[in-house]
PDB file of N, CA and C in Angstrom:
ATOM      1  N   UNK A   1      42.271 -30.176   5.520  1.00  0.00           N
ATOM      2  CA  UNK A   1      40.884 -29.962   5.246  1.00  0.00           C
ATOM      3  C   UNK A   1      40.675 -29.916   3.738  1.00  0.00           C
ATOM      4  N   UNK A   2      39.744 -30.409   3.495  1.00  0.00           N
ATOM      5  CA  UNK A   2      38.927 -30.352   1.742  1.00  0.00           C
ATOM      6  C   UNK A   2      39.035 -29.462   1.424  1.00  0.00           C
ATOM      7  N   UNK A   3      39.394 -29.036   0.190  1.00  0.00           N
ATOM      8  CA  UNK A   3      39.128 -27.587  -0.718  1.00  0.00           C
ATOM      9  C   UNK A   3      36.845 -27.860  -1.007  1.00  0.00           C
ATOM     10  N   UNK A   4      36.660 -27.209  -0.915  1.00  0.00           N
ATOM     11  CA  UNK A   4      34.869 -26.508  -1.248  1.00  0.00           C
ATOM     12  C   UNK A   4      35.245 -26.490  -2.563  1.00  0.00           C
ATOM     13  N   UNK A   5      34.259 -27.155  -3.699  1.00  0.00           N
ATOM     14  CA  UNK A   5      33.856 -27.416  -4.898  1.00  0.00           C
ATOM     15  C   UNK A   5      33.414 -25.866  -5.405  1.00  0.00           C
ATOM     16  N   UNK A   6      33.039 -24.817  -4.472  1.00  0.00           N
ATOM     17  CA  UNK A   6      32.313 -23.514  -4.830  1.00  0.00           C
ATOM     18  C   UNK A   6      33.756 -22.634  -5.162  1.00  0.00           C
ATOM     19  N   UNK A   7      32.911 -21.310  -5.650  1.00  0.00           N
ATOM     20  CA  UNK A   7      34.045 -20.262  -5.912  1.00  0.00           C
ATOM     21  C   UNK A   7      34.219 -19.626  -4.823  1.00  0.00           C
ATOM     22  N   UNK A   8      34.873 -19.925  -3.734  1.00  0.00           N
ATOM     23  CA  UNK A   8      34.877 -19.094  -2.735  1.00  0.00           C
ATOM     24  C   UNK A   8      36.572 -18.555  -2.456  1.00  0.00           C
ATOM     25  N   UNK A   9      37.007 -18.194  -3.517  1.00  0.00           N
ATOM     26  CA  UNK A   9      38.381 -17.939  -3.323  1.00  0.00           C
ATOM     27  C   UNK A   9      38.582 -16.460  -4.343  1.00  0.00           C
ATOM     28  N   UNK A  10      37.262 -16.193  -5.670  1.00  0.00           N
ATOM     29  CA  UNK A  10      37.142 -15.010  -6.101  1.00  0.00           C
ATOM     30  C   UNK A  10      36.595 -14.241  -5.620  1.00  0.00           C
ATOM     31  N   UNK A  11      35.810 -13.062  -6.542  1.00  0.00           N
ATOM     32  CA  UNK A  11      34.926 -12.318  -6.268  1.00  0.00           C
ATOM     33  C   UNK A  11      34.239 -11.692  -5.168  1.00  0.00           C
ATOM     34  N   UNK A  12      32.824 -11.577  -4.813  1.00  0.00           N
ATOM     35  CA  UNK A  12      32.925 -10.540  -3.852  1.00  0.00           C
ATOM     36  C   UNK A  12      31.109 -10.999  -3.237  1.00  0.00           C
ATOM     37  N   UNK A  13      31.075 -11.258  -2.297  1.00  0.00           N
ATOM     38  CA  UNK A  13      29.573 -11.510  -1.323  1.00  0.00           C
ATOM     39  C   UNK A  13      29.140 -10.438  -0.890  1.00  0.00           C
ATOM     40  N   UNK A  14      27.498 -10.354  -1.196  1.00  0.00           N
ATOM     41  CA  UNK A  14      26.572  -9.137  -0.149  1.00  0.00           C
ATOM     42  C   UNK A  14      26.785  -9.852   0.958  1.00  0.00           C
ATOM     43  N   UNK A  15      26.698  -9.164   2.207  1.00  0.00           N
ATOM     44  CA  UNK A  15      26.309  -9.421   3.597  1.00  0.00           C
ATOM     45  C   UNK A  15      25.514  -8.464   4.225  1.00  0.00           C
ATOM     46  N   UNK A  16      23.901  -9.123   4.648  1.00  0.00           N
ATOM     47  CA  UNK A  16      22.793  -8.359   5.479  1.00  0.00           C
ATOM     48  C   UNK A  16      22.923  -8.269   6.972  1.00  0.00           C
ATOM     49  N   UNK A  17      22.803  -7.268   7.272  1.00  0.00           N
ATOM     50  CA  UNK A  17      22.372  -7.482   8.615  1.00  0.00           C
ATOM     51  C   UNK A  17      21.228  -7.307   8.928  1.00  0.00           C
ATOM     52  N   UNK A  18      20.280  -7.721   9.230  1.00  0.00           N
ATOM     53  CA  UNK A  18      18.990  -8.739   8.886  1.00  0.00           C
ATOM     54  C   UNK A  18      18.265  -8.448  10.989  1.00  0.00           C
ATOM     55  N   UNK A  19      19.239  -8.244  11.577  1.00  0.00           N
ATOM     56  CA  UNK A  19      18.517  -8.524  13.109  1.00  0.00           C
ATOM     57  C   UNK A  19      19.228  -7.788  13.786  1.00  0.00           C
ATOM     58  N   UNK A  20      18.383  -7.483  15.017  1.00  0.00           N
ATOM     59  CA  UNK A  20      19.005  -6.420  15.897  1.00  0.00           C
ATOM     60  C   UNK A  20      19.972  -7.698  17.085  1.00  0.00           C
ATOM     61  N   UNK A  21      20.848  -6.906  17.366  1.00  0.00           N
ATOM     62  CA  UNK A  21      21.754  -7.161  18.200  1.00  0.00           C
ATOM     63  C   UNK A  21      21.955  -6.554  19.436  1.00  0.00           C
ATOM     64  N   UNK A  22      20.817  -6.682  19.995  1.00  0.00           N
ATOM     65  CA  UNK A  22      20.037  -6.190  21.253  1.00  0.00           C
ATOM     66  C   UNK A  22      20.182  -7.279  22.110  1.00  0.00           C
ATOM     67  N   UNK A  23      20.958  -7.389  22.981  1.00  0.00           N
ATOM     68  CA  UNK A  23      20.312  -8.280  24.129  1.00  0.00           C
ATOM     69  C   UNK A  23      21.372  -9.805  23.605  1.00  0.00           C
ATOM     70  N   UNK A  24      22.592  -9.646  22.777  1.00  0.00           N
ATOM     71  CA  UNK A  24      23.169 -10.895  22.645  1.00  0.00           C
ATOM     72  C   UNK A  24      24.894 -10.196  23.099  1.00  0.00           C
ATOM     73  N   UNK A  25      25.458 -11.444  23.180  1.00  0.00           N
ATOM     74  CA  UNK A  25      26.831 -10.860  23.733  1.00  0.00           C
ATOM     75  C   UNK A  25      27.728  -9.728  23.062  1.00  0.00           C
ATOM     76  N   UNK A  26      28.786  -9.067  23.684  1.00  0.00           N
ATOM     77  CA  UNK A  26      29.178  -7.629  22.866  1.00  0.00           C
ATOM     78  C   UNK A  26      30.547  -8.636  21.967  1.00  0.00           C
ATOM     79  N   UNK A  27      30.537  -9.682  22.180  1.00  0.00           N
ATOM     80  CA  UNK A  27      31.729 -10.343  21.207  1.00  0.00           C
ATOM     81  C   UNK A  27      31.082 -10.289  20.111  1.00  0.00           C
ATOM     82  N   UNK A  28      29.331 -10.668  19.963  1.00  0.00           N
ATOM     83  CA  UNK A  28      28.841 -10.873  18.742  1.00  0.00           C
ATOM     84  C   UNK A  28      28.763  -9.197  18.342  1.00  0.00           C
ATOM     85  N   UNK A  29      28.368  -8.575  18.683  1.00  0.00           N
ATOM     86  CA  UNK A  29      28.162  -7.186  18.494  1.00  0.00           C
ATOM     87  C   UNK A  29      29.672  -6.546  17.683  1.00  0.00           C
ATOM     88  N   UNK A  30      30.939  -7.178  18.301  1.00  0.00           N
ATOM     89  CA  UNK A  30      31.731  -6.753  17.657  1.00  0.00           C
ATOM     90  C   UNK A  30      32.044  -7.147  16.559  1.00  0.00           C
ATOM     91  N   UNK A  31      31.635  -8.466  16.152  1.00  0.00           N
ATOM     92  CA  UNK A  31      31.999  -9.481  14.900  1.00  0.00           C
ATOM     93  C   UNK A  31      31.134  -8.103  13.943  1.00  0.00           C
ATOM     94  N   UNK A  32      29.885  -7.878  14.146  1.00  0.00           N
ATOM     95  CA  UNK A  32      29.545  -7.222  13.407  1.00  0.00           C
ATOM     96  C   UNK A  32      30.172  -5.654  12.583  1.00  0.00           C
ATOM     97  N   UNK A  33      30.194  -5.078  13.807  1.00  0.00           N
ATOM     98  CA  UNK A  33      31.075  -3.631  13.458  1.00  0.00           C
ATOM     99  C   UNK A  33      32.031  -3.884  12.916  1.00  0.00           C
ATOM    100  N   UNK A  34      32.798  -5.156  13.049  1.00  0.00           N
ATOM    101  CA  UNK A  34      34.279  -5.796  12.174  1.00  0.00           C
ATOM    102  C   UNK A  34      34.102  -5.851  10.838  1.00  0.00           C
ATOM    103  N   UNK A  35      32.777  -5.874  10.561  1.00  0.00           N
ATOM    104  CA  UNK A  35      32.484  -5.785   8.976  1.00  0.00           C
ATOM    105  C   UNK A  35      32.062  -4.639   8.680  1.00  0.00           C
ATOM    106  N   UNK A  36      31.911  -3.627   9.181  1.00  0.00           N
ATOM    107  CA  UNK A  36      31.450  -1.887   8.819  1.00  0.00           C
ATOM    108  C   UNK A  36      30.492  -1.947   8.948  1.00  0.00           C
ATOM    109  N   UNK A  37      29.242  -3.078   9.490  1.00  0.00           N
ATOM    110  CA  UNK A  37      27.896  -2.692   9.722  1.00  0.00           C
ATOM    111  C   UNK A  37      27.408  -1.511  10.887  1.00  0.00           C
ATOM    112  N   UNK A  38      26.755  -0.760  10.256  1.00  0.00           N
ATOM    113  CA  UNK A  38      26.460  -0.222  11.735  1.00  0.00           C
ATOM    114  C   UNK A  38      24.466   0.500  11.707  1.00  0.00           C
ATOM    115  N   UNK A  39      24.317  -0.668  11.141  1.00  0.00           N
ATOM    116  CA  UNK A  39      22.699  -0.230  11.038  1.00  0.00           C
ATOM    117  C   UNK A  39      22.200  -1.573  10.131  1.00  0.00           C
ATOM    118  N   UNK A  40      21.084  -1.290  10.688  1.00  0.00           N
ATOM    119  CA  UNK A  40      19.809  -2.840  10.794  1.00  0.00           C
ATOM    120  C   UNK A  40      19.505  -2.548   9.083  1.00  0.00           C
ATOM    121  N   UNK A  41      19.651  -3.912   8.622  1.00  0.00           N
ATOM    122  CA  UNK A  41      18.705  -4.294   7.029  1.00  0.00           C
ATOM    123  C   UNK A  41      20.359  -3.499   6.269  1.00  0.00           C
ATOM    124  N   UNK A  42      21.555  -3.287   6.073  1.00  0.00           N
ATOM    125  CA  UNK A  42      22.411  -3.012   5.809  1.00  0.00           C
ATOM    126  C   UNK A  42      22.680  -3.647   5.274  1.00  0.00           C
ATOM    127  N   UNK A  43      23.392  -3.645   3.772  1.00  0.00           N
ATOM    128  CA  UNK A  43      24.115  -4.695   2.889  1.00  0.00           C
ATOM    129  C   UNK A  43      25.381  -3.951   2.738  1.00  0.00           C
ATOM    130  N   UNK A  44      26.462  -4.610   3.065  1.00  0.00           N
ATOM    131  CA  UNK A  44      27.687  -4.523   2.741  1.00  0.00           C
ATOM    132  C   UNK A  44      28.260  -5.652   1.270  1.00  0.00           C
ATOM    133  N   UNK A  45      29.084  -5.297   0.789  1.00  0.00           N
ATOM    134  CA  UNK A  45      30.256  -5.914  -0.397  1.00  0.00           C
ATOM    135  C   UNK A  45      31.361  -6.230   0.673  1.00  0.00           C
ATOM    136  N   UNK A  46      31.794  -7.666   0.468  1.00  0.00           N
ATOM    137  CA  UNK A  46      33.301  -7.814   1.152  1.00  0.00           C
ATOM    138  C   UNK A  46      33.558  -9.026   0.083  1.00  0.00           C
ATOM    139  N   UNK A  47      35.172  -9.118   0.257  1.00  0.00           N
ATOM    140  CA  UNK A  47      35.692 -10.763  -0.438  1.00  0.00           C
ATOM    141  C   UNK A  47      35.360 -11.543  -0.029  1.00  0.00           C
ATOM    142  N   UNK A  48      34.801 -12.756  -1.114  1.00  0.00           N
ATOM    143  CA  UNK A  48      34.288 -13.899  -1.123  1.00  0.00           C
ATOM    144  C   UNK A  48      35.557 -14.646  -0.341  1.00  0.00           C
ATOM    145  N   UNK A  49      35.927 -14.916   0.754  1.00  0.00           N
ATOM    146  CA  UNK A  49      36.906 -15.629   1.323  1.00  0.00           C
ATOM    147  C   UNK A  49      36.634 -16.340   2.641  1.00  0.00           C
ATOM    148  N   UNK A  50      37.302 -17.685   2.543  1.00  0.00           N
ATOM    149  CA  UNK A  50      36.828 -18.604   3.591  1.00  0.00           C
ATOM    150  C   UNK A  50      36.773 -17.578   5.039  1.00  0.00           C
ATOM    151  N   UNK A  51      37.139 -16.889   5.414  1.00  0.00           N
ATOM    152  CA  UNK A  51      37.618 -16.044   6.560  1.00  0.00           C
ATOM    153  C   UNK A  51      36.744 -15.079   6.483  1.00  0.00           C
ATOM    154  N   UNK A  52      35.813 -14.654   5.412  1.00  0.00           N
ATOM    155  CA  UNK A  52      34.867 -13.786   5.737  1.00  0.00           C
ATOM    156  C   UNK A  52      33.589 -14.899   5.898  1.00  0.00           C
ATOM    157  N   UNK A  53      33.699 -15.780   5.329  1.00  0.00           N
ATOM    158  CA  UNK A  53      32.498 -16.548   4.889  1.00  0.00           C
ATOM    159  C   UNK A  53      32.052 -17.311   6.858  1.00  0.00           C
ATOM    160  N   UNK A  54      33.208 -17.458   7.309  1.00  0.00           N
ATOM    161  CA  UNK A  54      33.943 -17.798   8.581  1.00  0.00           C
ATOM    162  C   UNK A  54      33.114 -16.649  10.031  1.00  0.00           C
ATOM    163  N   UNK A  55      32.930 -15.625   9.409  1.00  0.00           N
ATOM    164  CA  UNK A  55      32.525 -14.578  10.253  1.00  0.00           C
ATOM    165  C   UNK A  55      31.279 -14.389  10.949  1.00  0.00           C
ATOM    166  N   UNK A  56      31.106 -14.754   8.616  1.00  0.00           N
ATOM    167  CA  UNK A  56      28.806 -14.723   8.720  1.00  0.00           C
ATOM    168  C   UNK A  56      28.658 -16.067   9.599  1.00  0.00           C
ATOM    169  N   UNK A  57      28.835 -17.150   9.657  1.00  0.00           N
ATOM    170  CA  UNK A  57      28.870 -18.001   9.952  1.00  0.00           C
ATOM    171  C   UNK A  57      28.887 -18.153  11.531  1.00  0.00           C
ATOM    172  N   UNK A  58      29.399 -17.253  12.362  1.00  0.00           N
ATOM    173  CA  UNK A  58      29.853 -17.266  13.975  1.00  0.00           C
ATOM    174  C   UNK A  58      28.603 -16.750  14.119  1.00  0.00           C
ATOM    175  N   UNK A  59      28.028 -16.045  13.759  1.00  0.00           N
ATOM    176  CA  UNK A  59      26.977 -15.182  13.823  1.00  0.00           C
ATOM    177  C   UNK A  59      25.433 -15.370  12.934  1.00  0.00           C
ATOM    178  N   UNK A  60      25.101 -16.592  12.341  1.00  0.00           N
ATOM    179  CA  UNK A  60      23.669 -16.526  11.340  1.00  0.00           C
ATOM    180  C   UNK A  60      22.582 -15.860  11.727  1.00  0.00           C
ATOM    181  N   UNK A  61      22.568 -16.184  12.967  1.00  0.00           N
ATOM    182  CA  UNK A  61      21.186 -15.056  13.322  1.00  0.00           C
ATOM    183  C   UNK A  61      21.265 -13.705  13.427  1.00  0.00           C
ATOM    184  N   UNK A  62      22.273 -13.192  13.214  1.00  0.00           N
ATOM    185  CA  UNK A  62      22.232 -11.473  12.569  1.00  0.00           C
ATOM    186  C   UNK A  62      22.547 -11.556  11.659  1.00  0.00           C
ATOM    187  N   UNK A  63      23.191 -12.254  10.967  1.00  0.00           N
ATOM    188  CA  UNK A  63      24.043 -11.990   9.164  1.00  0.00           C
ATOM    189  C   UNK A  63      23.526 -12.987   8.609  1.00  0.00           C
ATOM    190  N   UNK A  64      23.177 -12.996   7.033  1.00  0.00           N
ATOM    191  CA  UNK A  64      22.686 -13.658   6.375  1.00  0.00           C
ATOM    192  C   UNK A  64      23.779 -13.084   4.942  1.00  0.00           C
ATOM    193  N   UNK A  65      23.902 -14.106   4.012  1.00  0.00           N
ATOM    194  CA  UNK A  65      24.607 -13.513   2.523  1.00  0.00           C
ATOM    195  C   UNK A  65      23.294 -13.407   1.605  1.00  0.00           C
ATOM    196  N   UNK A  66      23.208 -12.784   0.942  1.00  0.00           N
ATOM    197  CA  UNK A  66      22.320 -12.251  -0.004  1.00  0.00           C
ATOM    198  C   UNK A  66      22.707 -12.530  -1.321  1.00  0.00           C
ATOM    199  N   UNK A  67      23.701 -12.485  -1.539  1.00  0.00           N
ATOM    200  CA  UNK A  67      23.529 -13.484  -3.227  1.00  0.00           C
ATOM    201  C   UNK A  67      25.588 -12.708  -3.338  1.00  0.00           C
ATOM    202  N   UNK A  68      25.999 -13.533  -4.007  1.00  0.00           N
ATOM    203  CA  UNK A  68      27.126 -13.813  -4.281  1.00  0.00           C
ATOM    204  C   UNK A  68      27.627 -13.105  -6.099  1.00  0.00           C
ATOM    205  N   UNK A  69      28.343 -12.330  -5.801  1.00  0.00           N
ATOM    206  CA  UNK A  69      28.608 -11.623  -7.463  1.00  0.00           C
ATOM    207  C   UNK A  69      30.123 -11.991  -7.904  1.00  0.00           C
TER     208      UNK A  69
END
């Protein structure tokens, strides 16, 4: 697979949780708690890494990234 032209191998991403997780499967429910969310409009700090980036991604309609530091 291609290496990504972006910095996604430093630093550190917000992640929102942006939507309730009411009424969708408990696999998605767990992706979430896997990141320490445990409440609605929540911004977490985690590593900028393909494997987190990998996570938000299984899930867009509850997680969104918020800007990248």
């Amino acid at each position: 697979m291609a290496k990504k032209a972006e910095n996604s191998t430093a630093g550190s991403i917000k992640i929102q949780y942006y939507r309730s997780m009411i009424g969708y499967a408990k696999k998605q429910k767990e992706i979430v708690k896997s990141l320490g969310i445990t409440k609605l409009n929540q911004t977490v700090t985690r590593p900028d890494s393909p494997a987190t980036r990998g996570i938000v991604a299984k899930v867009p309609h509850l997680l969104r990234i918020v800007s990248g530091e």
